[in-house]
Each structure stands twice: as C-alpha cells, then as structure tokens.
Protein backbone atom coordinates (compact mmCIF):
# COMPACT_ATOMS: atom_id res chain seq x y z
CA UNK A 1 25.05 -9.75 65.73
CA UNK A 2 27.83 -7.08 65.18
CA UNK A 3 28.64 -8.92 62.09
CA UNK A 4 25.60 -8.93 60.72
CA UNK A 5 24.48 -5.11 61.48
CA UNK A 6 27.89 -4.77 59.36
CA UNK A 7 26.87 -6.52 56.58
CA UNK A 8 24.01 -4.27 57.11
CA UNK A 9 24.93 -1.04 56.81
CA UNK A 10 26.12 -0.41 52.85
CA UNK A 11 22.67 -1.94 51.84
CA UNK A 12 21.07 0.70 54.40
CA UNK A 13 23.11 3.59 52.94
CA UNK A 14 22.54 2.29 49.45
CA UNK A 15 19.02 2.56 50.12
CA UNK A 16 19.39 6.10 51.61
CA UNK A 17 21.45 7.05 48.85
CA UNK A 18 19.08 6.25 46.55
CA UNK A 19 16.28 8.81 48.26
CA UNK A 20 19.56 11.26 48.22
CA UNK A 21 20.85 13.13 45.50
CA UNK A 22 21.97 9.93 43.66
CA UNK A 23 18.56 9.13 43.37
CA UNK A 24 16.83 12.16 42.38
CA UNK A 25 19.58 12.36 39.70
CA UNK A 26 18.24 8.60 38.44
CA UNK A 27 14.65 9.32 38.42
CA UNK A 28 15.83 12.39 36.32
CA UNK A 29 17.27 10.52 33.84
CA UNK A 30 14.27 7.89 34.37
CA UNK A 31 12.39 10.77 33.14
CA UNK A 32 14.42 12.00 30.47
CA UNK A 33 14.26 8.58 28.66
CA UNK A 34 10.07 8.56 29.21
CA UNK A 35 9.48 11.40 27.62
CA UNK A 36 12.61 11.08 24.98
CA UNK A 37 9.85 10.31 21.77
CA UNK A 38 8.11 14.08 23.48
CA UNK A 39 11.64 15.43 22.36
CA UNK A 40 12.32 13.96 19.40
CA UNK A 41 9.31 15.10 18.13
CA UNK A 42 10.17 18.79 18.94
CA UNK A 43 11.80 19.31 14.70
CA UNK A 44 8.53 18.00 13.42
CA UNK A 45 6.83 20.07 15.71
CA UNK A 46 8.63 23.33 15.19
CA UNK A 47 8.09 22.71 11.26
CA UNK A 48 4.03 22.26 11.81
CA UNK A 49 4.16 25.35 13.22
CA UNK A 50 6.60 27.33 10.99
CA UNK A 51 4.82 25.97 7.64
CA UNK A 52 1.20 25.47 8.76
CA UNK A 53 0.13 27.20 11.71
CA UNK A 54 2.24 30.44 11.05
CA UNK A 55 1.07 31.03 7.50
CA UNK A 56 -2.54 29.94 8.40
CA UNK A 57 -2.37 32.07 11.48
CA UNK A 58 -1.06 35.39 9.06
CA UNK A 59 -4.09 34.17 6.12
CA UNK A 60 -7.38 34.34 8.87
CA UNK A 61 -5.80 38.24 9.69
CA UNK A 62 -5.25 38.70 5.93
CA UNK A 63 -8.85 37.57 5.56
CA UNK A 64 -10.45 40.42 7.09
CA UNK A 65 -7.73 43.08 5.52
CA UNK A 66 -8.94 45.20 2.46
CA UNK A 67 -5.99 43.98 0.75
CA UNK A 68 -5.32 44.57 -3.12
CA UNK A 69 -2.45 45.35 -5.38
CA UNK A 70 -2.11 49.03 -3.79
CA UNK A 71 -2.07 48.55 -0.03
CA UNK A 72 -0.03 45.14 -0.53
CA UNK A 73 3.07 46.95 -0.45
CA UNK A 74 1.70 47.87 3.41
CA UNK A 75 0.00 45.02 4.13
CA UNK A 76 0.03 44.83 8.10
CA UNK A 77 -1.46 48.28 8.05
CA UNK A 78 -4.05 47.86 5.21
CA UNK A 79 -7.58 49.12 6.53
CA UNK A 80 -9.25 46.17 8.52
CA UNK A 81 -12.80 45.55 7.34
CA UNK A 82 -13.56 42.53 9.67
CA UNK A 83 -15.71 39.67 7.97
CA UNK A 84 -16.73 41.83 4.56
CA UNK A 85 -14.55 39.45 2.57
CA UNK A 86 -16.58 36.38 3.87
CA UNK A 87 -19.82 38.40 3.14
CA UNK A 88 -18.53 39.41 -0.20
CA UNK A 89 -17.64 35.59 -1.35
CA UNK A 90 -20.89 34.54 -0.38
CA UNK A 91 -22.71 37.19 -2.28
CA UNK A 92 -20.49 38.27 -5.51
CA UNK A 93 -16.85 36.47 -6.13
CA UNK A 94 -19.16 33.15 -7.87
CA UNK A 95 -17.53 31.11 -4.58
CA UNK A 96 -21.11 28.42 -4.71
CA UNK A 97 -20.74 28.33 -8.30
CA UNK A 98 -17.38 27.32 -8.02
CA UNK A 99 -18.29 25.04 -4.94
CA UNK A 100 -20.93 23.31 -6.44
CA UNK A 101 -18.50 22.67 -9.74
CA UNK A 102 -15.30 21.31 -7.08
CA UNK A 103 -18.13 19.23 -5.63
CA UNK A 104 -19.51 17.74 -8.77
CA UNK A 105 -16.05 16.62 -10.10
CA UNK A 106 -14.78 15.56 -7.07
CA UNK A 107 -17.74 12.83 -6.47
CA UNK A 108 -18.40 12.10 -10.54
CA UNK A 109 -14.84 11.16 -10.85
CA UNK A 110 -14.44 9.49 -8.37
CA UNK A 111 -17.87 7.88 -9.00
CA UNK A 112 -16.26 6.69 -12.40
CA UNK A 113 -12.57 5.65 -11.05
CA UNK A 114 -13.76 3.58 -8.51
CA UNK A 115 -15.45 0.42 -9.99
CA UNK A 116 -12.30 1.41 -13.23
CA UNK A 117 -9.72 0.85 -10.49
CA UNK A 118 -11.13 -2.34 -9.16
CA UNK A 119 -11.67 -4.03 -12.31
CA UNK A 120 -8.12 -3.15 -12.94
CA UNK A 121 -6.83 -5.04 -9.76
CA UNK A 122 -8.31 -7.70 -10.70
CA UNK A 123 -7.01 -8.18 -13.93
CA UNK A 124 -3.61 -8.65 -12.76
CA UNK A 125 -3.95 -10.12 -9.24
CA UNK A 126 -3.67 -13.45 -10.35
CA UNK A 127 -0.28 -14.79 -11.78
CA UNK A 128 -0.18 -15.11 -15.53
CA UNK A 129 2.69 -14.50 -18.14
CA UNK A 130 3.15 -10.90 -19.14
CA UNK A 131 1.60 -9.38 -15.64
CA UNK A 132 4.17 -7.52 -14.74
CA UNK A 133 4.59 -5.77 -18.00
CA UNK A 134 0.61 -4.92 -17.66
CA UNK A 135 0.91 -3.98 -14.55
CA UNK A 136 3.70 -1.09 -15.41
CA UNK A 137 1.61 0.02 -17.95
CA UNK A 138 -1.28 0.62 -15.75
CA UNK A 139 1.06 2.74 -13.35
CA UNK A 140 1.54 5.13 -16.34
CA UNK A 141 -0.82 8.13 -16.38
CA UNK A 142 -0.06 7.96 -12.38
CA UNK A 143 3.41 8.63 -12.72
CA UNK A 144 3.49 11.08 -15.45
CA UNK A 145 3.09 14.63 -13.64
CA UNK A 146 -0.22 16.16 -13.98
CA UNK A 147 1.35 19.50 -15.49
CA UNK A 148 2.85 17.14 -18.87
CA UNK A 149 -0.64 15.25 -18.71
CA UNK A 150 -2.39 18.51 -19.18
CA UNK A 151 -0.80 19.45 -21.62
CA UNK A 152 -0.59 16.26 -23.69
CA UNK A 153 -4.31 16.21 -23.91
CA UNK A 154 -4.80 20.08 -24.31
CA UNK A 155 -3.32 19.20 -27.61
CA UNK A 156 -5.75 16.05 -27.92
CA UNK A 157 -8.97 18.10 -27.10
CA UNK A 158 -7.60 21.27 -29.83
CA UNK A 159 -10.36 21.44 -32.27
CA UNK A 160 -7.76 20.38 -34.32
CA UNK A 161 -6.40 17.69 -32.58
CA UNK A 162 -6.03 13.40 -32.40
CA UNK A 163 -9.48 13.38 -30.85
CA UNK A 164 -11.51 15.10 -33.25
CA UNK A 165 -9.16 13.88 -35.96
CA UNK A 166 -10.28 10.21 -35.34
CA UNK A 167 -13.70 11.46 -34.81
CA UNK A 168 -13.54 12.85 -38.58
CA UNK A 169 -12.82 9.45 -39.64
CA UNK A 170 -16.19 8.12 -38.92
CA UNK A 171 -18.53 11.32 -39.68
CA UNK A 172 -18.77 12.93 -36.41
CA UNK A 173 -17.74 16.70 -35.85
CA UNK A 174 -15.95 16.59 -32.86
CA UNK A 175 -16.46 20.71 -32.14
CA UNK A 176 -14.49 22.40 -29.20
CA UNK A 177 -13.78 20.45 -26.23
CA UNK A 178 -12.05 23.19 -24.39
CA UNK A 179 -14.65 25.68 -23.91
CA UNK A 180 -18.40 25.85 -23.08
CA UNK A 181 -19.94 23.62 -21.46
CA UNK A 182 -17.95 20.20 -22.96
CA UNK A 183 -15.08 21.56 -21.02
CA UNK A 184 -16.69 20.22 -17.95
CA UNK A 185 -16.39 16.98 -19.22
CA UNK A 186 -13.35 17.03 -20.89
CA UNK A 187 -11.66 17.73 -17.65
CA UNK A 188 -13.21 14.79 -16.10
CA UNK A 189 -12.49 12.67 -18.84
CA UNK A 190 -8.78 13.68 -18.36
CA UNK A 191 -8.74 13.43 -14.93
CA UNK A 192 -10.07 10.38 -15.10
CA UNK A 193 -7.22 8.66 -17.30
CA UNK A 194 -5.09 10.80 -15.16
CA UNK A 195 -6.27 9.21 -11.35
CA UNK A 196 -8.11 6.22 -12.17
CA UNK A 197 -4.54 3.97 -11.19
CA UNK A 198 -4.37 5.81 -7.55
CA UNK A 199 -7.70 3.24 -6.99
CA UNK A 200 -6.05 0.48 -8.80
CA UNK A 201 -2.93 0.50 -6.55
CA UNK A 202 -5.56 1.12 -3.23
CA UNK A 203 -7.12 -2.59 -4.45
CA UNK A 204 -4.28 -4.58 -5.45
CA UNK A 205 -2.69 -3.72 -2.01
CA UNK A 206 -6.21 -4.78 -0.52
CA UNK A 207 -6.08 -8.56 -2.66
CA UNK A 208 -3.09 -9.04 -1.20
CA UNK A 209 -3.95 -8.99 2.17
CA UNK A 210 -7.21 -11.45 1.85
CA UNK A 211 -6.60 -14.90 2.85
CA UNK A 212 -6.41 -17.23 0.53
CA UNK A 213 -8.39 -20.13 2.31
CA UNK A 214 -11.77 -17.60 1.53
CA UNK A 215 -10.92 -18.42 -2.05
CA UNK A 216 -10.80 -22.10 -1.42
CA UNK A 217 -13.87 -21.60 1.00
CA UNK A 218 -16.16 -19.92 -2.13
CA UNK A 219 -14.95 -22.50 -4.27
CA UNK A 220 -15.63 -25.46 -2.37
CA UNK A 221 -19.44 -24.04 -1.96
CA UNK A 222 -19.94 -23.85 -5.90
CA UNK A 223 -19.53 -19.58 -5.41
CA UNK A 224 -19.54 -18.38 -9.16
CA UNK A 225 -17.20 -15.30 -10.50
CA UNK A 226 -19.67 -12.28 -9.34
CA UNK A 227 -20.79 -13.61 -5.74
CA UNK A 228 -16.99 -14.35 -5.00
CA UNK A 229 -16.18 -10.59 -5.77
CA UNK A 230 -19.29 -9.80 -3.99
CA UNK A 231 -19.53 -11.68 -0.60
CA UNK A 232 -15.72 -12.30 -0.65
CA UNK A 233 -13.39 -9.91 -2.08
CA UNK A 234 -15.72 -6.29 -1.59
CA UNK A 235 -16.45 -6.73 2.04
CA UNK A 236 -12.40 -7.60 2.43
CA UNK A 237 -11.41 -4.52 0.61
CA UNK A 238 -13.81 -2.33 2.16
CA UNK A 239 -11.10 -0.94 4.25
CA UNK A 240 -8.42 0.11 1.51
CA UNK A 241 -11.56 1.25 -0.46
CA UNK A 242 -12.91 3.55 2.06
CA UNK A 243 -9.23 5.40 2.11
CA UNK A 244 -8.94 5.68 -1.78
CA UNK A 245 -12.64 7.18 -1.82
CA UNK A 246 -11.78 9.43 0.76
CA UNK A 247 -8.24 10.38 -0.48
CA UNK A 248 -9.19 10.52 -4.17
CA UNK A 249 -12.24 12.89 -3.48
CA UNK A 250 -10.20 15.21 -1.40
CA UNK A 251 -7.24 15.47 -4.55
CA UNK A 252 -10.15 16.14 -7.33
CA UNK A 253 -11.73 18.89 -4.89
CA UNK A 254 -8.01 20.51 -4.74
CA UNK A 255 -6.77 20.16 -7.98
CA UNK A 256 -5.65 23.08 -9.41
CA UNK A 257 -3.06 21.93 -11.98
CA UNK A 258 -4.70 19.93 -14.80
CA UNK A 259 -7.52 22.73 -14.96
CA UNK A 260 -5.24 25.44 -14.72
CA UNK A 261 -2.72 23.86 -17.52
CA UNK A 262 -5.75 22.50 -19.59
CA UNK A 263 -7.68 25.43 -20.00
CA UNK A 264 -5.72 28.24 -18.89
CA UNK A 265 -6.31 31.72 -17.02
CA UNK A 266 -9.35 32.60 -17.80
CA UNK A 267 -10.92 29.44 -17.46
CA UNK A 268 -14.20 28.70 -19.23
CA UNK A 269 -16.88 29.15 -16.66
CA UNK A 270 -17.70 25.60 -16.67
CA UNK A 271 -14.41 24.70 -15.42
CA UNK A 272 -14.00 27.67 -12.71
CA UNK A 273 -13.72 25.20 -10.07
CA UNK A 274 -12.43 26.39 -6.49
CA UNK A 275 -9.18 26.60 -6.67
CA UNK A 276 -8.85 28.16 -10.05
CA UNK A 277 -11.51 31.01 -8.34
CA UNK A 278 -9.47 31.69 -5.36
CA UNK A 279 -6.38 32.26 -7.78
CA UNK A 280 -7.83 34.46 -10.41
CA UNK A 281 -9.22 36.56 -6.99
CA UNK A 282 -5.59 36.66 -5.74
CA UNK A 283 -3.25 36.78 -8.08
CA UNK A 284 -4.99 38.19 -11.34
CA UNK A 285 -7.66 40.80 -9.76
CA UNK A 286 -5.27 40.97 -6.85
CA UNK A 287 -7.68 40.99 -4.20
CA UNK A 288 -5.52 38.98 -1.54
CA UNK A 289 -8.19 39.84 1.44
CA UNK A 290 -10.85 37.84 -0.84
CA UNK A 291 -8.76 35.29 -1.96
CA UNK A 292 -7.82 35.03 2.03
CA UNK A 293 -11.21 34.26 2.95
CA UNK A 294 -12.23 32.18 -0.32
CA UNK A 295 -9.76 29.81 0.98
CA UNK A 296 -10.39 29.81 4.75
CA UNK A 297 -14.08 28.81 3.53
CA UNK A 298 -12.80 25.94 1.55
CA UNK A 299 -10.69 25.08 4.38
CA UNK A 300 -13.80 24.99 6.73
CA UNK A 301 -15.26 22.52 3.88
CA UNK A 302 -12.72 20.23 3.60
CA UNK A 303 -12.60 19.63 7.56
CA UNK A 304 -15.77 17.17 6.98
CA UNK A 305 -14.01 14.41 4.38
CA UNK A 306 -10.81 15.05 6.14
CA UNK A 307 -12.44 14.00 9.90
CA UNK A 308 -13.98 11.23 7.62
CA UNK A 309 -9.90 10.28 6.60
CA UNK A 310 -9.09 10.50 10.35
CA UNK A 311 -10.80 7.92 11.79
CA UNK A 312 -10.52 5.84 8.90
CA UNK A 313 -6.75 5.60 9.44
CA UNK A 314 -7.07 5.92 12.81
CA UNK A 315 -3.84 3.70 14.31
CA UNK A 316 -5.23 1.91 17.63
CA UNK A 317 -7.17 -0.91 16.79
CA UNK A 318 -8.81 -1.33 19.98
CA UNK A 319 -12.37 -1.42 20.34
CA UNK A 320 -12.48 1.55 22.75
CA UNK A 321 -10.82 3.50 20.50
C-alpha cells in the first residue's frame, strides 16, 4: 500500500504542477503557437495600412478641402468646404461624361476580347508541331509594357502613318485616327491587340484542367466541333472565364496609360475617360480637392465588380460558404 501511494505521488505532483506555474507557462506557449499565422501577418498588415488605409484615410479629408495650387503649400489648413467637391463633380468637372466613356470601353472591349481569347486557346491546346513557337507569339502584345505599346501605335494611327499608308494602297483615305470621334475607337482597337492575350492565358489554364474522359464521352456520342465547345468545354471554363471578365473589365475601367501615352494631355474629348479626368483636375488645373473626390466616386463605383471578384475567388469551397 505504502509502495504504491509512492509510486503515486510524482504522477500527483506532475499533475499539480501542471495547474501550477509550469502549466500556465505551457498553455502560454500553447497559445503563442495558435495564434503564430495572427503574428506573422502583422508586416502585411502594417503595410495595408501604411500604403492603403493611410493615404485613403488623408484623400476622403482632402476631398472636402478647397485645395488648389495656392493653398497646397498649406494644405492641412486649406478652408474646409465639406461635400462641395462631390456636388461640383456631379454638376460641372464632365465626371458622367467621363463615366459613361470608362464604362463603354471597359464592357466593349472586353465584349470583343472575350470570344478573341477563347478562340485563341483553342488553337493551341492541342499538341501539334510548332505550338510552342505560336504560343510565344500570342504572349507578345501582353508582355510588351503598355507605355511602348502606346506609343508604337501612336505612330501607326499618325495621319501619316503604316495604317493609313496601307489604306492608301487600296483607295481609302484613312483621315485622323487620333482625334474626334475615331479616337474612341482607335483606343479600343489598341487596347484590344494590347489585352486580348490576358483572356487567352485565363482559357488555356481552364483546358487544362477539364478531364479528358468528357472528350472521349462527346466523342463516343457522335458530339460535332461546336456542341463539344458548347455543352463541354464553356460550361467547364465558366469558372476561369468569370475571373478574366471580371479582372479584364476592372483594368480597361482603370487604365490610364495607353490613353494618356496615345493621345496625350489634352485628350480628345472622346477619349476623356475617368482616369485621364481626375488627372487633368489634379495635376494640370490643380484642383487636388476635386480630383480628391473624382476619385473617391470612382472608388465607390468600382466596389460593385470588385464584390463581384470577391466571391468569385472566394477560397472555401464549402457549400455554406
């Protein structure tokens, strides 16, 4: 009996020990490690908020500042004038105009480089000699920065340029491509050549993930060329197409480099899109308060396609989710 309290005791003070400081120290470091991916994600965190929040934090209370080129100098104690600047872009700085143009080439070219970037997966999904060379020459125009693409076909589109040059060839006068109301179209055009591969890399990653046995499955039922693509291969890619739709009309609606290299400051008012408006208001009338508020609009407009992106990619695949 003695013997046996003995061989008692350590595991009774073990146990103790554990509710002791010994153990408060282990469900400390329990804790630690549960929550270590909490502090490992304290760097990303602190940049969110030094490079996002801050400066979006500083452009809502620059937004209702009369801010121009003379009180910039001053800037935290320019005269606050409260929502005028959202009242004023609604009513005189052409912000619809411009909304209404974003809007329009956003969904026409994306319209166009949708069915351009499919067709061009297919092409090269099956194996064949030379595919590899074809496919690096699709990737082109999406690897070449959009400030060199600009300005390659700003010399294209010059009335005297390779464009109306070839056009002279077979009795058609080209005329100016890079102002009035062509211009719209020229920058769609050029966007198009530009973009069209981000859709074509969206649906070759999409082939590759559809089983093969489908294939055999059409085949074996007679399926022809277009109801394969239709009942099989569309439905399959509907996820990787969603995200390219999504992504590619939220780029167009941004872009600000190939119309600001392509046409230049002024822009023709066919081509004022949004973000060439909010920078002519800020940085060549130099009315920062506008230009503030211009973009916290656009902001607000962009949060629809961008929920639309969020639960698209949304990373639990549950059904409750």
């Amino acid at each position: 009996m003695s013997d046996a309290a003995t061989r008692t005791r350590p595991t009774t003070a073990g146990r103790v020990g554990s509710d002791g400081p010994g153990g408060t120290s282990r469900r400390g470091r329990r804790r630690i490690r549960e929550h270590r991916p909490l502090w490992l994600m304290l760097p990303a965190g602190l940049l969110l908020l030094v490079i996002i929040i801050v400066p979006f934090a500083i452009a809502i209370w620059i937004s209702g500042l009369d801010l121009d080129a003379y009180s910039l100098r001053h800037w935290v104690s320019a005269p606050f004038i409260g929502l005028s600047n959202y009242s004023e872009a609604l009513r005189a700085s052409g912000l619809l105009h411009s909304l209404w143009l974003s809007v329009a080439f956003a969904v026409l070219t994306t319209v166009i480089i949708t069915p351009v970037g499919v067709m061009g997966a297919l092409t090269v999904h099956q194996k064949f000699r030379g595919r590899s060379i074809i496919r690096s020459i699709y990737l082109l125009p999406y690897v070449i920065p959009s400030f060199v693409t600009a300005l390659v076909w700003r010399l294209v589109l010059r009335p005297d340029g390779a464009l109306n040059s070839a056009l002279k060839h077979v009795g058609i006068n080209g005329g100016n491509w890079l102002i009035g109301g062509r211009s719209f179209w020229s920058l769609i055009l050029v966007d198009v050549w530009a973009s069209w591969a981000f859709v074509y890399l969206m649906s070759l990653a999409g082939l590759q993930t559809i089983d093969p046995q489908l294939y055999e499955a059409a085949d074996l039922d007679g399926t022809g060329w277009w109801q394969k693509i239709w009942h099989v291969v569309l439905p399959q890619m509907r996820g990787p197409l969603t995200l390219a739709l999504l992504l590619s009309t939220l780029n167009h609606f941004n872009n600000f480099t190939l119309p600001f290299v392509l046409f230049g400051i002024p822009a023709p008012d066919a081509v004022n899109v949004l973000p060439i408006n909010i920078y002519t208001t800020s940085f060549q009338v130099f009315r920062f308060g506008l230009g503030a508020a211009m973009s916290i609009m656009a902001l607000v407009i962009l949060v629809i396609p961008a929920v639309l992106y969020l639960r698209a990619v949304r990373l639990d695949p549950s059904p409750e989710a």
